[in-house]
C-alpha atoms as a PDB file:
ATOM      1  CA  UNK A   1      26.247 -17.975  -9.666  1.00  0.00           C
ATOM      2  CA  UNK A   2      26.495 -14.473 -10.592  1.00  0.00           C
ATOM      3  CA  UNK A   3      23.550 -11.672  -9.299  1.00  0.00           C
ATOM      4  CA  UNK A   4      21.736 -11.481 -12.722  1.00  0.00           C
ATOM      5  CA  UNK A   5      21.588 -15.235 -12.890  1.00  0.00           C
ATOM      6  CA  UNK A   6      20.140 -15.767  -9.591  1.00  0.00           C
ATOM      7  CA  UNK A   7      17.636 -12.936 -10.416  1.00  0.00           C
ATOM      8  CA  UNK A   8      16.705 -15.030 -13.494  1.00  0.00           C
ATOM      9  CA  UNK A   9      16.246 -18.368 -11.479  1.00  0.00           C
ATOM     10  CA  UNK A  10      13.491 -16.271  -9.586  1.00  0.00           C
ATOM     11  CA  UNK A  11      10.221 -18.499  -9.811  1.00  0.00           C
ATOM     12  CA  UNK A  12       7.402 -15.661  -9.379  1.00  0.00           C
ATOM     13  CA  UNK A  13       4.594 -14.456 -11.868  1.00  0.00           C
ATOM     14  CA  UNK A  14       6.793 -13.594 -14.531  1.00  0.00           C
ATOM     15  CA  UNK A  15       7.673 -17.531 -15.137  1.00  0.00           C
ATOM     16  CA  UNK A  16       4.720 -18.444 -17.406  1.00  0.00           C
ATOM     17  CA  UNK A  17       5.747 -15.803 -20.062  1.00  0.00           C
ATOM     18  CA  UNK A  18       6.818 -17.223 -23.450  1.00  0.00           C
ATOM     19  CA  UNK A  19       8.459 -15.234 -26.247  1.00  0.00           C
ATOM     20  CA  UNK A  20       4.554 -15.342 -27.916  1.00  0.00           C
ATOM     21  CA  UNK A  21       3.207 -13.302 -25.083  1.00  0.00           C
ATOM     22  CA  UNK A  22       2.272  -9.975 -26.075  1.00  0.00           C
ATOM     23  CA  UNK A  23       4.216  -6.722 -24.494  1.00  0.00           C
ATOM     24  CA  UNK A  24       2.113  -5.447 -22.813  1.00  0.00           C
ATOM     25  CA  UNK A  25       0.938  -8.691 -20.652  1.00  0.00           C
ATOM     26  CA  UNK A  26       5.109  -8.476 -19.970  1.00  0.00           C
ATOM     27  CA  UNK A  27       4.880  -5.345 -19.025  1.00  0.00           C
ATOM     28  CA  UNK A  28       2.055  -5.821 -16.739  1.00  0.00           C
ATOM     29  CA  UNK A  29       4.213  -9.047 -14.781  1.00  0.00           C
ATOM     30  CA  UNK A  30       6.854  -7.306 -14.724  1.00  0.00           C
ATOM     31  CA  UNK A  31       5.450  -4.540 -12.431  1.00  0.00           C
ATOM     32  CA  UNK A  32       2.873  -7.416 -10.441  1.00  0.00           C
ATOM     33  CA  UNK A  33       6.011  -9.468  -9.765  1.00  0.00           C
ATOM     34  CA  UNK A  34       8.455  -6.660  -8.910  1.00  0.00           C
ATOM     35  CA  UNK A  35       4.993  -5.018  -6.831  1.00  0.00           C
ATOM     36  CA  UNK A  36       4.980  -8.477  -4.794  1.00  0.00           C
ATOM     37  CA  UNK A  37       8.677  -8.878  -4.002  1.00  0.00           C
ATOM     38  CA  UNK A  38       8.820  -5.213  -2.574  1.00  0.00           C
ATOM     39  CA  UNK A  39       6.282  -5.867  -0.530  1.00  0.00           C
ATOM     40  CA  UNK A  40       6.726  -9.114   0.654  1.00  0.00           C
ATOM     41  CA  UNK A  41      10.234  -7.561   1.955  1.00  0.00           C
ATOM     42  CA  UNK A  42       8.395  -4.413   3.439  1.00  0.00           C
ATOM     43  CA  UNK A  43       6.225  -6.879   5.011  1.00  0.00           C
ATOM     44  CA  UNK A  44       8.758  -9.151   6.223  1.00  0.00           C
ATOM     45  CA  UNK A  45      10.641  -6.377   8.058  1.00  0.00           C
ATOM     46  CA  UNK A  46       7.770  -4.990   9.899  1.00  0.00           C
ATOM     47  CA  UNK A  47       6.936  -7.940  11.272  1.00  0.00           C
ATOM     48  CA  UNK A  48      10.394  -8.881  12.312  1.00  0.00           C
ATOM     49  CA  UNK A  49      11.733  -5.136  13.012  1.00  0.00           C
ATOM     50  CA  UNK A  50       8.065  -3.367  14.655  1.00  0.00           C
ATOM     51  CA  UNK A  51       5.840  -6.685  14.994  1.00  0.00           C
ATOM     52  CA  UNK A  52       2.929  -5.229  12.913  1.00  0.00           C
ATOM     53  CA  UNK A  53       1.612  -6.145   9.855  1.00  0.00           C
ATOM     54  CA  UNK A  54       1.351  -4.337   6.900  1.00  0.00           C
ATOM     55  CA  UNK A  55      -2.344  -3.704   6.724  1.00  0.00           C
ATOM     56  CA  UNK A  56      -2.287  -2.414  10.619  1.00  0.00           C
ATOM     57  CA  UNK A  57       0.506  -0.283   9.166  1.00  0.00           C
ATOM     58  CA  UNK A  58      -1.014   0.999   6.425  1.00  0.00           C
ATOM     59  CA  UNK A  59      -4.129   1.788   8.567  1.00  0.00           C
ATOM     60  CA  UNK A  60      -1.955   3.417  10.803  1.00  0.00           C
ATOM     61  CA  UNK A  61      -0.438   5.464   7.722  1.00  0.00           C
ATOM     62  CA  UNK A  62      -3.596   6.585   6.669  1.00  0.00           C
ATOM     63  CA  UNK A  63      -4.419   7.990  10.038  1.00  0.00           C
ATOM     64  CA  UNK A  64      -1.412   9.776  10.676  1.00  0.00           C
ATOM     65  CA  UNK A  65      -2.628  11.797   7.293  1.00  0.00           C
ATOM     66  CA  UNK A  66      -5.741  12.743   8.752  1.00  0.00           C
ATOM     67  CA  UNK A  67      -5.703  13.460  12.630  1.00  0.00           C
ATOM     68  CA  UNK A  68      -8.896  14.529  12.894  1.00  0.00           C
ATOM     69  CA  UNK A  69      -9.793  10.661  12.590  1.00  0.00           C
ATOM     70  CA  UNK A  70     -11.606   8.874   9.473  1.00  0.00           C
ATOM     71  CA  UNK A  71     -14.884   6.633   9.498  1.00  0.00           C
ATOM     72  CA  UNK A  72     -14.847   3.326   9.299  1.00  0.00           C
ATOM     73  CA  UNK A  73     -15.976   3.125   5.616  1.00  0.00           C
ATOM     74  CA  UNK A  74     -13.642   6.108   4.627  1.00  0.00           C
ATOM     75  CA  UNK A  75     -10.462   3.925   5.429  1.00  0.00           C
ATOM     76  CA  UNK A  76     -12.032   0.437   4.040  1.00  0.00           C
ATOM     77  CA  UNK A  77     -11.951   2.541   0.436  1.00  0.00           C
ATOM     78  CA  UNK A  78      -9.000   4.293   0.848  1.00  0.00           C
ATOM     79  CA  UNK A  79      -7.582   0.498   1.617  1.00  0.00           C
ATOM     80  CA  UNK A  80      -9.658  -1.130  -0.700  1.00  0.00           C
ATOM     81  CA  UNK A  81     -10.310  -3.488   2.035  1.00  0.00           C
ATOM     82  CA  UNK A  82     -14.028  -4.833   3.658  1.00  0.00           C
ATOM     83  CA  UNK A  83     -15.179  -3.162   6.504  1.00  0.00           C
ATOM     84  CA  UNK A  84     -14.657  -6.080   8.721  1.00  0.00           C
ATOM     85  CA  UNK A  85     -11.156  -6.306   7.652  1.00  0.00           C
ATOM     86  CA  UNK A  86     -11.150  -2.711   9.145  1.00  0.00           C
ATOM     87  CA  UNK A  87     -12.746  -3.395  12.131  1.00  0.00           C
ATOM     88  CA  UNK A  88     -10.699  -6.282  13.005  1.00  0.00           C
ATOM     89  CA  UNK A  89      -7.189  -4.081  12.271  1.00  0.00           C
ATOM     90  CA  UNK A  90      -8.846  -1.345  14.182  1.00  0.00           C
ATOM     91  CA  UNK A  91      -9.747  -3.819  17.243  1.00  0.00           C
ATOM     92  CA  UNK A  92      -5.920  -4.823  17.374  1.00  0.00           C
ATOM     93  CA  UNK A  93      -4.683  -1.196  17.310  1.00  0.00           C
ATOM     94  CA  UNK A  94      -7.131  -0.201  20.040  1.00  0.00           C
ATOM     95  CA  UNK A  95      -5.876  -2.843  22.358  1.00  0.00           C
ATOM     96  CA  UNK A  96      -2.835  -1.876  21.852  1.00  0.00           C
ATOM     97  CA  UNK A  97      -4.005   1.355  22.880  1.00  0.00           C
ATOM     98  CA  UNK A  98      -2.535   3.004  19.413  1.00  0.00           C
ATOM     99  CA  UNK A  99      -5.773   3.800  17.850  1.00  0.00           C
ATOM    100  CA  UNK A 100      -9.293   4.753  19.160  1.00  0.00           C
ATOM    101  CA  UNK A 101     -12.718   5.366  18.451  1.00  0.00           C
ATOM    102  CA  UNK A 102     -14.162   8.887  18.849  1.00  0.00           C
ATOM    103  CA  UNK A 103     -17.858   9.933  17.850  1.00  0.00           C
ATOM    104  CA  UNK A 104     -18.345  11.818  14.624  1.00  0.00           C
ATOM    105  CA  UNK A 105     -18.916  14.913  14.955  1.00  0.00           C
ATOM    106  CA  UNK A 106     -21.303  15.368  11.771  1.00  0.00           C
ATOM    107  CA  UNK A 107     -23.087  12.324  12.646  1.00  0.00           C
ATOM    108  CA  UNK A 108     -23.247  11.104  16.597  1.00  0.00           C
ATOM    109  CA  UNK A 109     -24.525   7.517  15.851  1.00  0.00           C
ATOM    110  CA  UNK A 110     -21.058   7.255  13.711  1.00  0.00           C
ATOM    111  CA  UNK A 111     -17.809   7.340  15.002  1.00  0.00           C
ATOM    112  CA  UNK A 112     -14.237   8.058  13.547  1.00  0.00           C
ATOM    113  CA  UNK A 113     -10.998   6.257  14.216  1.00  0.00           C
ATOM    114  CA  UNK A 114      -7.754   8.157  15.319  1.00  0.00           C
ATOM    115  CA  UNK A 115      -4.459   7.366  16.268  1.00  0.00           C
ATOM    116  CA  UNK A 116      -3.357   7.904  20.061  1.00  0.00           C
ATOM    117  CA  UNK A 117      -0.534   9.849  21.500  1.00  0.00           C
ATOM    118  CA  UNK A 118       1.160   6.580  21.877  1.00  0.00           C
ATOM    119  CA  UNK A 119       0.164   5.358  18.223  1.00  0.00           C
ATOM    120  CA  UNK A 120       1.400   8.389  16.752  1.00  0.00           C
ATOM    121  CA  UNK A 121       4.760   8.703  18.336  1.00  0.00           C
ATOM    122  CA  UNK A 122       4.854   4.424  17.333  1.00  0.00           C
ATOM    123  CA  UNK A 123       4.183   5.670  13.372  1.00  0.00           C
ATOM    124  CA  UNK A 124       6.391   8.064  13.667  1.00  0.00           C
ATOM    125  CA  UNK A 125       9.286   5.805  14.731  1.00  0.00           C
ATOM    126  CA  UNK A 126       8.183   3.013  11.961  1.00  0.00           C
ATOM    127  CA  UNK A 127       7.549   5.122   9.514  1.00  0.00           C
ATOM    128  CA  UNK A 128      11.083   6.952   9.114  1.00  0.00           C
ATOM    129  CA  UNK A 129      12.579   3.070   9.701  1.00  0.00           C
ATOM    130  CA  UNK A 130      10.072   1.961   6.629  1.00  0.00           C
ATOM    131  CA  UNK A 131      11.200   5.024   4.180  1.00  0.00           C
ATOM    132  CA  UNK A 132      14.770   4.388   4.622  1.00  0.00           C
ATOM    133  CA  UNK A 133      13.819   0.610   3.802  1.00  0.00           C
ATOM    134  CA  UNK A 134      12.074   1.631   0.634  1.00  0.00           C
ATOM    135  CA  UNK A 135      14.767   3.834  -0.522  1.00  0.00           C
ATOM    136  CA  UNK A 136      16.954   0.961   0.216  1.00  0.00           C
ATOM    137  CA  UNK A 137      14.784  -1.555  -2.100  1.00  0.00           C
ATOM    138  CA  UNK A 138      15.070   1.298  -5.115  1.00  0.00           C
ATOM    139  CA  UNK A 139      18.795   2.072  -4.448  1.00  0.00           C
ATOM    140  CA  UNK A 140      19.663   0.725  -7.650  1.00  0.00           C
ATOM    141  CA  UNK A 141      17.839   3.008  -9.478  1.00  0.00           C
ATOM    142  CA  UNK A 142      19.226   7.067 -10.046  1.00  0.00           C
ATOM    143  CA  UNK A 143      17.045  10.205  -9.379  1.00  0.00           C
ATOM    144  CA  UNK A 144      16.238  10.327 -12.855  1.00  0.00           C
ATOM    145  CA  UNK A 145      15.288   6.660 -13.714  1.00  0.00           C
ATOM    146  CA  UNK A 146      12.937   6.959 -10.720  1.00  0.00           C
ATOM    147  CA  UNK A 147      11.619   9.988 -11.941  1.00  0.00           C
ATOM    148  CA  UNK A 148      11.056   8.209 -15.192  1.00  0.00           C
ATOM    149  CA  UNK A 149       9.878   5.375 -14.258  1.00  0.00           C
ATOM    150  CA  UNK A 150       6.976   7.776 -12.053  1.00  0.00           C
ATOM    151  CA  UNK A 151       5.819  10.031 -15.222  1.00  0.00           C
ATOM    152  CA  UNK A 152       5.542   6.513 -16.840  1.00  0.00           C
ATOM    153  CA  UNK A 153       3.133   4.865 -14.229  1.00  0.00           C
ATOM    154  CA  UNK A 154       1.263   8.357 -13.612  1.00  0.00           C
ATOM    155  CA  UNK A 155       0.610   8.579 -17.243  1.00  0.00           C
ATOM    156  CA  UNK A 156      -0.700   4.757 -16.985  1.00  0.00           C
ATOM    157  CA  UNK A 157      -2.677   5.664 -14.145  1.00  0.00           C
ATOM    158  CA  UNK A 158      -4.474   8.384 -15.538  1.00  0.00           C
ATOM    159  CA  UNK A 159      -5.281   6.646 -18.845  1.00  0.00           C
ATOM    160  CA  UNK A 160      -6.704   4.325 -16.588  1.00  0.00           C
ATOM    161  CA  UNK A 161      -8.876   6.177 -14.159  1.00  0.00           C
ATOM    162  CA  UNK A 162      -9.926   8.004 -17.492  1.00  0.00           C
ATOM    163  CA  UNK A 163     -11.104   4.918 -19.073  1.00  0.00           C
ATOM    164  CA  UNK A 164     -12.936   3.678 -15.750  1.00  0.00           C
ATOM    165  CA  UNK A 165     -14.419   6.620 -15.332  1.00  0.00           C
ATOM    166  CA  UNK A 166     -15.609   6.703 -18.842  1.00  0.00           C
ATOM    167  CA  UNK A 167     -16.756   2.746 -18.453  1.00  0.00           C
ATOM    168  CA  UNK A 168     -18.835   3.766 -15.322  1.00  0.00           C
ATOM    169  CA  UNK A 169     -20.357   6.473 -17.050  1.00  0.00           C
ATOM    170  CA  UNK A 170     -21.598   4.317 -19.808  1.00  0.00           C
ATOM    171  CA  UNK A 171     -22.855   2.031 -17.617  1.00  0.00           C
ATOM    172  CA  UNK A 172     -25.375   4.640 -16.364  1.00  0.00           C
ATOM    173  CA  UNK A 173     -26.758   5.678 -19.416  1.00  0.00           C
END
């Protein structure tokens, strides 16, 4: 069986099409079902290479931007997660001794989560390991079919956070 056929035999979210679905519900499987394999892999491979998951590593991502530490409910919207899925990630880390919990600053009954010494020198090592696995997964592509393919999805994005914004906005009135 030859690459392109095996591709093909793929049972994921693209399976249910029919010729009568419209483009645009295509177009929208295609990128779900191409979202989910890429991550799946990413996912596999921390656990396997790092034993983390991908949420603990995308908490960890998201304080390595901001070492000065983020709230609690700061990092549950910029993961678009609950707050007790936060505080249970963030109760792994800290045992672990890779995050901790400092008091706010602004507010002293709050308190903001950063990583440690130890937690940053651990994203540091997993996240160089983690690009070279992503540029891996998009090797097929050139430079400028992936720069392409990112005008394309940043213009979709901002007719999109146009149009929510606008739909929020009407809701108000």
């Amino acid at each position: 069986m030859r690459q392109h056929e095996i591709a093909n035999d793929t049972i994921d979210l693209e399976t249910r099409l029919t010729q009568d679905h419209h483009q645009s519900l295509k177009l929208w499987l295609r990128m779900l079902s191409t979202t989910v394999m890429i991550e799946n892999e990413i996912r596999n491979r921390l656990r396997a290479e790092f034993d983390i998951t991908l949420p603990r590593f995308d908490l960890m991502a998201q304080l390595e931007r901001h070492p000065e530490g983020l709230r609690m409910g700061e990092l549950s919207k910029r993961m678009m997660v609950t707050g007790g899925n936060i505080t249970g990630i963030t109760d792994q880390l800290e045992q672990e001794g890779l995050v901790m919990r400092v008091t706010d600053k602004q507010d002293r009954r709050a308190y903001s989560v950063k990583l440690t010494p130890a937690g940053r020198k651990a994203f540091k090592t997993m996240a160089s390991v983690h690009e070279s696995w992503v540029a891996e997964l998009f090797s097929g592509l050139d430079a400028e079919q992936k720069s392409q393919m990112i005008g394309l999805l940043s213009s979709v994005k901002s007719d999109l956070s146009a149009n929510f914004s606008a739909s929020k906005h009407n809701e108000h009135e």
